[in-house]
Protein backbone atom coordinates (compact mmCIF):
# COMPACT_ATOMS: atom_id res chain seq x y z
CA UNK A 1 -32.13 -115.27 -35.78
CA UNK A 2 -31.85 -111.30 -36.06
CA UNK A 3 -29.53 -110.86 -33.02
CA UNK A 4 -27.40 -114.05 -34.34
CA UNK A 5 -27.09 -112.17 -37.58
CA UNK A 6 -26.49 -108.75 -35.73
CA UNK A 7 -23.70 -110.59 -34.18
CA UNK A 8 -21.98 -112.24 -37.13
CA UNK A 9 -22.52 -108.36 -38.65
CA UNK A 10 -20.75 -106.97 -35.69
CA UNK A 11 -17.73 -109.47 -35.88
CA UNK A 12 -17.38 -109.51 -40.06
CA UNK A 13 -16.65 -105.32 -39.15
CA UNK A 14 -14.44 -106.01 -36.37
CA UNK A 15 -12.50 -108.43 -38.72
CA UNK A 16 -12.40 -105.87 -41.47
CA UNK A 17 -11.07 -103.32 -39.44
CA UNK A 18 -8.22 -105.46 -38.35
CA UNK A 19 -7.76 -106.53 -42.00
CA UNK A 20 -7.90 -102.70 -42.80
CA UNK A 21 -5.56 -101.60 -40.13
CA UNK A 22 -3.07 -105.04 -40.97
CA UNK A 23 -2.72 -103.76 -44.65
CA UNK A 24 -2.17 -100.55 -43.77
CA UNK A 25 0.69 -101.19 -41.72
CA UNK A 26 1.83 -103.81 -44.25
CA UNK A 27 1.89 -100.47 -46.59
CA UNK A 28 4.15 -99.08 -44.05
CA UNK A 29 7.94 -99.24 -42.91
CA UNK A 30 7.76 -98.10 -39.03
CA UNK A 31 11.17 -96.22 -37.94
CA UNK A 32 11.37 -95.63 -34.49
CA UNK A 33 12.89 -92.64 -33.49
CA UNK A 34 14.43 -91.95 -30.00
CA UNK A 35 15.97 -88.37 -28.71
CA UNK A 36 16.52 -86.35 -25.79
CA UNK A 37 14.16 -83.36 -27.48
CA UNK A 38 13.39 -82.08 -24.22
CA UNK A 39 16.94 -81.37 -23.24
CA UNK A 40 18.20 -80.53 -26.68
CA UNK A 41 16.03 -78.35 -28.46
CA UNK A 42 18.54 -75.78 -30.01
CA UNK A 43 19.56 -79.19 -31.69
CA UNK A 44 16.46 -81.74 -31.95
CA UNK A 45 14.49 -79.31 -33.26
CA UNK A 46 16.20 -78.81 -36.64
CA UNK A 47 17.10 -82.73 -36.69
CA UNK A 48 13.34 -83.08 -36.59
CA UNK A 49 12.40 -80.78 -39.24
CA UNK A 50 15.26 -82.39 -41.72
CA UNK A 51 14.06 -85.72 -40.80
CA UNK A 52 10.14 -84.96 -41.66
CA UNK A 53 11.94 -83.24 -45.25
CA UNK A 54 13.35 -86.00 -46.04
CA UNK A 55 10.31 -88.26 -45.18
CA UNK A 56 8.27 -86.30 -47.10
CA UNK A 57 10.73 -86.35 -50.05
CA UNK A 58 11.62 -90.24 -49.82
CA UNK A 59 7.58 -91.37 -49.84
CA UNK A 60 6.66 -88.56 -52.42
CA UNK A 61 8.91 -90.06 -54.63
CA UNK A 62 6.76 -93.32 -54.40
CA UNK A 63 8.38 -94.67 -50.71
CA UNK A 64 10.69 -97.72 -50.47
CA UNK A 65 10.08 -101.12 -51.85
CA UNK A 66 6.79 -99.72 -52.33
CA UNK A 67 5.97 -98.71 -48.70
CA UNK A 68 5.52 -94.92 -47.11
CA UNK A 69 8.34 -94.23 -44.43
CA UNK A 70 6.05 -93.59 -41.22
CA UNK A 71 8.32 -92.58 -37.88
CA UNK A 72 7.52 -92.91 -34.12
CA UNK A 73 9.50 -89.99 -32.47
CA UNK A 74 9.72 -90.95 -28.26
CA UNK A 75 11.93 -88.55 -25.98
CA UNK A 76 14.52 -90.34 -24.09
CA UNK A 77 14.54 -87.34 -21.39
CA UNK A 78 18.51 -87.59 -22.21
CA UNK A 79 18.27 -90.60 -19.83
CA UNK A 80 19.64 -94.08 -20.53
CA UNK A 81 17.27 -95.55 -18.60
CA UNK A 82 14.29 -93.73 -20.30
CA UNK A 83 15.68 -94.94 -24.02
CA UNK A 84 15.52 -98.37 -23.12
CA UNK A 85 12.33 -98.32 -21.70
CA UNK A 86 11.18 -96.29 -24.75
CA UNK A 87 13.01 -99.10 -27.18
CA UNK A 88 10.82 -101.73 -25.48
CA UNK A 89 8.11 -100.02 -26.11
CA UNK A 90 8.33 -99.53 -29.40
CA UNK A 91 9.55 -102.48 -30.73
CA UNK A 92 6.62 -104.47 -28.16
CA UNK A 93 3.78 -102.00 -28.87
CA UNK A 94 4.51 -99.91 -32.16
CA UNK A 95 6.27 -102.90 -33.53
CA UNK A 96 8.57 -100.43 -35.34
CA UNK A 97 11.16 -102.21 -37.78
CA UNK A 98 13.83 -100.08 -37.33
CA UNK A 99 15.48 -97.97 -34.64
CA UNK A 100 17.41 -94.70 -34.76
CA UNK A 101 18.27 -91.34 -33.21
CA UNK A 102 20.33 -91.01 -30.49
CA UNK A 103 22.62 -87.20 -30.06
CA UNK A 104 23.93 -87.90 -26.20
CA UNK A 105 27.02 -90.65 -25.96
CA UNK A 106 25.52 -92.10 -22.83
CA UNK A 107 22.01 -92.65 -24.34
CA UNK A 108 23.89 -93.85 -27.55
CA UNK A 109 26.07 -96.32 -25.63
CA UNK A 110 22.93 -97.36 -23.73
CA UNK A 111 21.31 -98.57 -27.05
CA UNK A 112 24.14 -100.14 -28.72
CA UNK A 113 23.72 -102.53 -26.41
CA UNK A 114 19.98 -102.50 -25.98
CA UNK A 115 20.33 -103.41 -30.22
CA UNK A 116 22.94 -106.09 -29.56
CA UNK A 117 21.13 -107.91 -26.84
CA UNK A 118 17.43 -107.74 -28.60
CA UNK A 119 19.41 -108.38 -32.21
CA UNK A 120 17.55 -105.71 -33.88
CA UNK A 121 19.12 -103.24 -36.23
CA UNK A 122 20.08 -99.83 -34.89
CA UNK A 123 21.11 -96.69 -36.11
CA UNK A 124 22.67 -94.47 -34.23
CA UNK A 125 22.30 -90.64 -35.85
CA UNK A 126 24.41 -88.86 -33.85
CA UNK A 127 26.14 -89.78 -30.40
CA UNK A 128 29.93 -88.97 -30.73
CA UNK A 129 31.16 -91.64 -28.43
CA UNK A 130 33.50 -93.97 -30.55
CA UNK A 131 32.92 -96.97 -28.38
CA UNK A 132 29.69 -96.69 -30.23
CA UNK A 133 30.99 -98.47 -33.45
CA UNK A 134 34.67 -99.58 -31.89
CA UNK A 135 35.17 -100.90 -27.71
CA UNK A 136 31.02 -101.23 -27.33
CA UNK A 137 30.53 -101.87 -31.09
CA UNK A 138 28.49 -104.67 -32.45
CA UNK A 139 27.36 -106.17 -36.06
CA UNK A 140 23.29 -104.39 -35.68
CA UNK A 141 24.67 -100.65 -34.48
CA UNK A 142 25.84 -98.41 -37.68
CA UNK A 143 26.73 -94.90 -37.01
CA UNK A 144 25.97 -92.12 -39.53
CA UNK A 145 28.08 -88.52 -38.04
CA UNK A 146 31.44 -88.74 -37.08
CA UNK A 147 32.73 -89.37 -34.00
CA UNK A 148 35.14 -87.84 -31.22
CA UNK A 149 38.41 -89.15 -33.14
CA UNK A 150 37.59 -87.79 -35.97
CA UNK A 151 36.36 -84.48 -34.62
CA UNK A 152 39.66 -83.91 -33.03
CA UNK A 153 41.67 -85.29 -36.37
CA UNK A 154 39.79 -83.06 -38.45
CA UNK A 155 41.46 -79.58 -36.67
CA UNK A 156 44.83 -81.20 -36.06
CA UNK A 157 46.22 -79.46 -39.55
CA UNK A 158 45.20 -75.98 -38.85
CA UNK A 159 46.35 -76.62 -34.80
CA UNK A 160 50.19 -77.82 -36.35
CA UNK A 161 50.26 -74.51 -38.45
CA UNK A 162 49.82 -72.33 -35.63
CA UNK A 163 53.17 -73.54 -34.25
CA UNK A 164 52.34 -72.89 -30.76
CA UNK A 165 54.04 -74.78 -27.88
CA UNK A 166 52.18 -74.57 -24.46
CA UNK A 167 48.16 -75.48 -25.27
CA UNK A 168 45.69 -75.53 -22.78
CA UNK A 169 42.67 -78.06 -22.45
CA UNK A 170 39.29 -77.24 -21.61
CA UNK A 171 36.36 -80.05 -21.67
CA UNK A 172 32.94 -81.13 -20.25
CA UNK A 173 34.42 -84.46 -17.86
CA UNK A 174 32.12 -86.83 -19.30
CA UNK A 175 33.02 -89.44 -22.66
CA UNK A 176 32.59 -87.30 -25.25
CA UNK A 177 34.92 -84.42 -23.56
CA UNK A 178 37.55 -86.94 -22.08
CA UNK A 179 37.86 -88.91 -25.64
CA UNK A 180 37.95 -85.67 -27.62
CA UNK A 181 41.36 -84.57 -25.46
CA UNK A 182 42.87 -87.69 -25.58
CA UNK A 183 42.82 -87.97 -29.15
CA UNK A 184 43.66 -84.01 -29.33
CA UNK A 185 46.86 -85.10 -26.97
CA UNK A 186 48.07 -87.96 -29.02
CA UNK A 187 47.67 -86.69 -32.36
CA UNK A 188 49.13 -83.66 -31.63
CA UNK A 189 51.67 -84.77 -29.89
CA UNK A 190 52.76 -87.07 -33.36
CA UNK A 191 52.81 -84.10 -35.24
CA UNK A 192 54.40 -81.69 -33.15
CA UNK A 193 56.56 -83.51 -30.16
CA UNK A 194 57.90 -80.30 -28.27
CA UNK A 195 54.40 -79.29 -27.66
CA UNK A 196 53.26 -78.93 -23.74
CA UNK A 197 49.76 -79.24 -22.52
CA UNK A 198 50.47 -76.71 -19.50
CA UNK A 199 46.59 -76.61 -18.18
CA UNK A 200 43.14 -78.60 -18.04
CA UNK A 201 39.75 -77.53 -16.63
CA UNK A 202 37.18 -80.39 -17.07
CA UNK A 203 33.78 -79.11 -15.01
CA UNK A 204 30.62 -81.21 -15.10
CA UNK A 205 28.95 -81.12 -17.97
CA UNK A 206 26.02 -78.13 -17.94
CA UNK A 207 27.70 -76.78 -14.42
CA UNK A 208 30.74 -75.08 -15.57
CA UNK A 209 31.97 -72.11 -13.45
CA UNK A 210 32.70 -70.33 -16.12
CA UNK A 211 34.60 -67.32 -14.26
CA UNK A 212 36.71 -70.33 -12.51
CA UNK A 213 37.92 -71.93 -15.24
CA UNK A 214 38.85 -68.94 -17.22
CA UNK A 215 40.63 -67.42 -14.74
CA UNK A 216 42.61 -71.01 -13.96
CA UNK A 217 43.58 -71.16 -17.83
CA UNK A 218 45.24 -67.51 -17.79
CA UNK A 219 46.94 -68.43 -15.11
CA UNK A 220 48.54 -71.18 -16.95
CA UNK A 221 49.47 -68.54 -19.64
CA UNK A 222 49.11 -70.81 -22.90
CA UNK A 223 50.00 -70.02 -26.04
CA UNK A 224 46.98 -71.45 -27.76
CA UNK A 225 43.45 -73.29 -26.08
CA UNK A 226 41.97 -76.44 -27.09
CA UNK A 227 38.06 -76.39 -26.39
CA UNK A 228 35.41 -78.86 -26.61
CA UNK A 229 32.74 -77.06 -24.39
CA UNK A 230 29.53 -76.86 -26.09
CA UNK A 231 26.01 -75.72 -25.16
CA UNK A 232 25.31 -73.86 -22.47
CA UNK A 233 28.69 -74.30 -21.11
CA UNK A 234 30.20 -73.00 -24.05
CA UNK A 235 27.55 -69.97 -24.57
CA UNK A 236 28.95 -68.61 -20.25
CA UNK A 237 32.77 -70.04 -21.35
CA UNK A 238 32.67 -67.71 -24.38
CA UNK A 239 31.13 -64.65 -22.61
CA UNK A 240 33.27 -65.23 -19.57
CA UNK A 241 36.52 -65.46 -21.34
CA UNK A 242 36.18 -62.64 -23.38
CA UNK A 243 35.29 -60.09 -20.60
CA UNK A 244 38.50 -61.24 -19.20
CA UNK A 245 40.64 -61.15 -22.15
CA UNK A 246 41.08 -64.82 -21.94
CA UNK A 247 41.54 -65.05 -25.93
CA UNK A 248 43.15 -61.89 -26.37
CA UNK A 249 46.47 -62.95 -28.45
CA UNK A 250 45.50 -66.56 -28.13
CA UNK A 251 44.60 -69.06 -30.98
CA UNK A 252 41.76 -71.18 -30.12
CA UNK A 253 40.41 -74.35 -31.89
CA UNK A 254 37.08 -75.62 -30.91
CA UNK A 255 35.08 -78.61 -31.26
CA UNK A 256 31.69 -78.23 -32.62
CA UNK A 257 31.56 -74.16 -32.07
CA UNK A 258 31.10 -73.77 -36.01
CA UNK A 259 27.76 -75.21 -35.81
CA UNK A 260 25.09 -72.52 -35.69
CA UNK A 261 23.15 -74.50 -32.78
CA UNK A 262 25.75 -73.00 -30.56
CA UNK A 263 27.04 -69.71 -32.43
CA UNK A 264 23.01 -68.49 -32.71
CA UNK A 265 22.84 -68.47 -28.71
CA UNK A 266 25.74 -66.18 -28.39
CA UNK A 267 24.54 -63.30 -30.66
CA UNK A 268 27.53 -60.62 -30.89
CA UNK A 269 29.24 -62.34 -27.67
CA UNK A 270 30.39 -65.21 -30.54
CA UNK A 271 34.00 -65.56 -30.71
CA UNK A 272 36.20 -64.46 -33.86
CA UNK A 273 38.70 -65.89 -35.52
CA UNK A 274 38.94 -69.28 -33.39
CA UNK A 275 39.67 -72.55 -35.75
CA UNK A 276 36.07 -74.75 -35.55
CA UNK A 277 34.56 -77.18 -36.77
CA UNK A 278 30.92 -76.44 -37.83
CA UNK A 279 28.32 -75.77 -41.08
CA UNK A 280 29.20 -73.06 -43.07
CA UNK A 281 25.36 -73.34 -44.43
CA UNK A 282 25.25 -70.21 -46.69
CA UNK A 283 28.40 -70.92 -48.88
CA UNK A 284 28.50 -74.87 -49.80
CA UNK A 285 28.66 -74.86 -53.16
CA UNK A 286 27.62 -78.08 -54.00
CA UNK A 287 24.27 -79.22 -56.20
CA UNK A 288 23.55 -81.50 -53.38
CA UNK A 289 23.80 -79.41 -50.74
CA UNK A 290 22.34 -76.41 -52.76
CA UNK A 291 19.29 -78.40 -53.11
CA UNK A 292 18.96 -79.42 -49.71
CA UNK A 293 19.36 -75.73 -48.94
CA UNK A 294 16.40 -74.62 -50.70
CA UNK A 295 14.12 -77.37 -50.23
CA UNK A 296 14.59 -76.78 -45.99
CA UNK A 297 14.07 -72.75 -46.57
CA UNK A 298 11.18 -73.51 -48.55
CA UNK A 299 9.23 -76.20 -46.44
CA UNK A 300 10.54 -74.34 -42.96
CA UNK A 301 11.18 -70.60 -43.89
CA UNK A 302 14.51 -70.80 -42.01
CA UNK A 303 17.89 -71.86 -42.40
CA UNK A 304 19.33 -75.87 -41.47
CA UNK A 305 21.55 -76.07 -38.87
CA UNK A 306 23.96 -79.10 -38.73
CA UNK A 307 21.87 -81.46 -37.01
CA UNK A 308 19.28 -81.03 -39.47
CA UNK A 309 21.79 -82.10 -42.11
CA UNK A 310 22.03 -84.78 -39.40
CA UNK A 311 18.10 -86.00 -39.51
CA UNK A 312 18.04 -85.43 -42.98
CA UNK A 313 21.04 -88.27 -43.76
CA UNK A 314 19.70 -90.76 -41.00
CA UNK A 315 16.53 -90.90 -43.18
CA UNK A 316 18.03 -90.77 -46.99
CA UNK A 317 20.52 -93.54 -45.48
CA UNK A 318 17.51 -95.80 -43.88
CA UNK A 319 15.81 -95.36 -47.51
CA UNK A 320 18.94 -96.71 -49.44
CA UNK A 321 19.24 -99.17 -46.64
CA UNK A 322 15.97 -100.98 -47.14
CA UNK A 323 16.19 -100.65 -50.33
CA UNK A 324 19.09 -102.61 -50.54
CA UNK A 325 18.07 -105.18 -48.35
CA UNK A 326 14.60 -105.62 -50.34
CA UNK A 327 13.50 -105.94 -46.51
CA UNK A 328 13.33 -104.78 -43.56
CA UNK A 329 14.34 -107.85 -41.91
CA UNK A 330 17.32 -107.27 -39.41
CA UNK A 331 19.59 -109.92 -40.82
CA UNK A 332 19.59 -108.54 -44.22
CA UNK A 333 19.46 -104.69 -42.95
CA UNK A 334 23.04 -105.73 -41.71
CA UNK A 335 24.53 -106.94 -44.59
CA UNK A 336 22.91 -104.48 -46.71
CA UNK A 337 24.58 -101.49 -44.66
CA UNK A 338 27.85 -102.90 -45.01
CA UNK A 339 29.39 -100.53 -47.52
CA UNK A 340 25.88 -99.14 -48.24
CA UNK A 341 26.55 -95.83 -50.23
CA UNK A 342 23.86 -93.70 -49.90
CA UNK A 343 23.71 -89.65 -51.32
CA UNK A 344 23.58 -86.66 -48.55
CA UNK A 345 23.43 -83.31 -48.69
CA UNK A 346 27.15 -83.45 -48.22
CA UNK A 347 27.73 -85.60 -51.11
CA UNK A 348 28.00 -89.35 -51.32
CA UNK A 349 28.91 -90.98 -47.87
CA UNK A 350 29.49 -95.15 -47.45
CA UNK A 351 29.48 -96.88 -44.52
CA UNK A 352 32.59 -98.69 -43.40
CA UNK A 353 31.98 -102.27 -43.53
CA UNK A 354 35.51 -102.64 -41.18
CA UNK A 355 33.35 -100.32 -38.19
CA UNK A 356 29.61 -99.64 -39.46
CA UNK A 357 31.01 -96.27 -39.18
CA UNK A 358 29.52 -94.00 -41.63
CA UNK A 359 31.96 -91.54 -43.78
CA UNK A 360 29.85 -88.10 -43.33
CA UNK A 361 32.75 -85.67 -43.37
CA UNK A 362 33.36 -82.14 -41.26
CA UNK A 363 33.88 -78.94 -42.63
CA UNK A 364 37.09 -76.92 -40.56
CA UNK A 365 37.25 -73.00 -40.83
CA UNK A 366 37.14 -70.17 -38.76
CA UNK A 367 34.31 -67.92 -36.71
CA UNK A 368 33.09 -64.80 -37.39
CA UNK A 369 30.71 -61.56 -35.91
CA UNK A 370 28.95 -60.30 -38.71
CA UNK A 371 25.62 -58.02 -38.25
CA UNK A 372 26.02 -58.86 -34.67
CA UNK A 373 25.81 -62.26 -34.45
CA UNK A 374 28.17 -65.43 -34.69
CA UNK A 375 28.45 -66.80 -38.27
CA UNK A 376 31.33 -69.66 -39.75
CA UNK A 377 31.66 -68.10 -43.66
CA UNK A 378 33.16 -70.85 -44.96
CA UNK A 379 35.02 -74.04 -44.38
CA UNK A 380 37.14 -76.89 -45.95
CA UNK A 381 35.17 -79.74 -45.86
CA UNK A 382 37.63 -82.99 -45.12
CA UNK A 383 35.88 -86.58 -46.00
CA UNK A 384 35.45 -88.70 -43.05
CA UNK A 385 36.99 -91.95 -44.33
CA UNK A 386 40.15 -89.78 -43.72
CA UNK A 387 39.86 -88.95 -40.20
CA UNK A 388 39.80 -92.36 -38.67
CA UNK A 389 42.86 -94.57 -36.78
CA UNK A 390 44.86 -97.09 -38.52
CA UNK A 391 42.85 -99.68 -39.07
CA UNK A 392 45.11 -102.38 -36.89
CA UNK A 393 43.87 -99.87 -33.80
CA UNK A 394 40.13 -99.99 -35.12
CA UNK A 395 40.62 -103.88 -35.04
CA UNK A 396 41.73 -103.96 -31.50
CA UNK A 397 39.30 -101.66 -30.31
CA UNK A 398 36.31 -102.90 -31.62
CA UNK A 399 33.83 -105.73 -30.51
CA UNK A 400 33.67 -108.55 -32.82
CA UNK A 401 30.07 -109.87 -31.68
């Protein structure tokens, strides 16, 4: 009789604790995260730390729907493969209820359609590859950042005013480099028809030869350069180029070399005066970005960088998301997103119920060296709903699973 009542002691606990641990995660809404933080720290370590801000800020403030925001972070190893297999997991063993992340277009494209087969809602916080929301594009894969077009739209107006006539091209040949030309090219070429691209250096991405490529491009003798090397290939590209006097009397506009994730690495090697795109952190004058600003230096001593801006928004948007959807069922996570409007620390931002494309805006100025090191002091910031294709071109482009 004791050891029968031992028993039925032993399995009333056991079915507590599962009743205990099936509440708690009914007090829960599980995001799982996926990023190549291995690969990418200079960027996946500030999209962490805005990501865990706003966390902290969104269940502080009482959670969504009632629930604490609780995220699974898994490293994709900046491997397609790897994100996938990490996806499974987490939707088979974490049982997450939503997935995001995502910074390389390969792993991004790689998950579109890992969301589009399982039909579970995805968002993507980062990749630049437009065939993310337009050729690969499908009804559970949003995007929040802007994407290659846009990117290269964004500099177009400063690259007209310079009036210059040869340009040379220089790009990492893989989809994020080859799209970002193209578009370069074409709008361009709208605006200003006598222009002549008169050189292109495309090196594998992270294996540029840096002294190669710079010496190829004076050859050419351009009036102005087009760059969309980034990373470590644009940290030697820099360097290279300006112990050979490669930007001596040349305007340059760059992709992403605003951004202090790759002006930090450079130190007093940055380059001045080229036309970027980037963060100009210190001098946004806006409440919402002023707030962000001093929340992030509080909780992390330390200044954002753009991808933290980046994990920040992925999270505020999930939070408005569910909200809106009163669930966190996929179905109605879809239709919720469709011209959600959500607040960011760049002001309001919708997404675009034609694309799921989000309309986070870039800012466009010019580089710096100040106290020996790289800086971007300020920037126009140009909304993102302005920066995409006519939307007959969006409509042939894009997927309509």
């Amino acid at each position: 009789m004791n050891r029968m009542l031992s028993v039925s002691a032993r399995l009333l606990a056991a079915s507590l604790c599962l009743a205990g641990a099936h509440a708690a995660a009914q007090g829960t809404i599980k995001i799982g995260e996926i990023n190549s933080y291995k690969a990418l720290p200079q960027n996946l370590v500030p999209y962490k730390q805005g990501w865990l801000l706003a966390q902290e800020e969104v269940n502080a403030a009482g959670g969504v729907l009632g629930k604490k925001l609780e995220t699974v972070f898994r490293d994709d190893n900046g491997n397609p493969g790897d994100a996938v297999r990490m996806a499974e997991e987490l939707l088979a063993r974490e049982k997450v209820d939503i997935l995001s992340g995502v910074t390389l277009s390969h792993v991004g494209l790689a998950l579109t359609d890992f969301a589009k087969q399982k039909k579970f809602f995805f968002l993507a916080s980062g990749p630049l590859s437009d065939k993310v929301v337009w050729d690969n594009g499908n009804r559970y894969t949003y995007r929040l950042r802007s994407g290659t077009y846009a990117l290269s739209a964004s500099v177009i107006g400063e690259a007209v005013k310079l009036k210059k006539k040869r340009w040379a091209l220089v790009y990492p040949n893989y989809e994020y480099g080859q799209a970002a030309v193209a578009a370069f090219k074409e709008n361009l070429k709208k605006a200003q028809p006598d222009v002549e691209f008169v050189a292109e250096q495309s090196p594998p991405l992270g294996k540029i030869d840096a002294g190669a490529v710079v010496q190829a491009l004076a050859d050419a003798k351009p009036d102005a350069i087009f760059n969309v090397m980034f990373g470590s290939d644009l940290t030697r590209f820099a360097r290279e180029g300006k112990t050979r006097g490669l930007f001596e009397g040349r305007e340059v506009v760059s992709l992403l070399t605003g951004e202090p994730e790759y002006l930090d690495p450079l130190k007093d090697d940055a380059p001045a005066n080229w036309i970027v795109t980037g963060y100009p952190y210190a001098n946004i004058d806006t409440p919402e970005h002023k707030a962000f600003l001093a929340a992030y230096q509080k909780k992390y001593n330390d200044y954002p960088r753009l991808n933290s801006v980046v994990g920040y928004a992925t999270v505020k948007a999930i939070a408005a998301g569910v909200q809106k959807a009163g669930s966190t069922d996929t179905e109605k996570l879809v239709a919720a997103f469709k011209g959600l409007q959500f607040d960011s620390p760049f002001g309001p931002v919708v997404f675009r119920p034609q694309d799921n494309q989000s309309t986070l805006g870039i800012f466009v100025g010019r580089t710096a060296v100040k106290d020996g090191k790289g800086v971007m002091p300020s920037g126009t910031y140009l909304d993102g709903a302005k920066l995409q294709p006519p939307e007959e071109q969006i409509r042939k482009l894009r997927n309509p699973s």
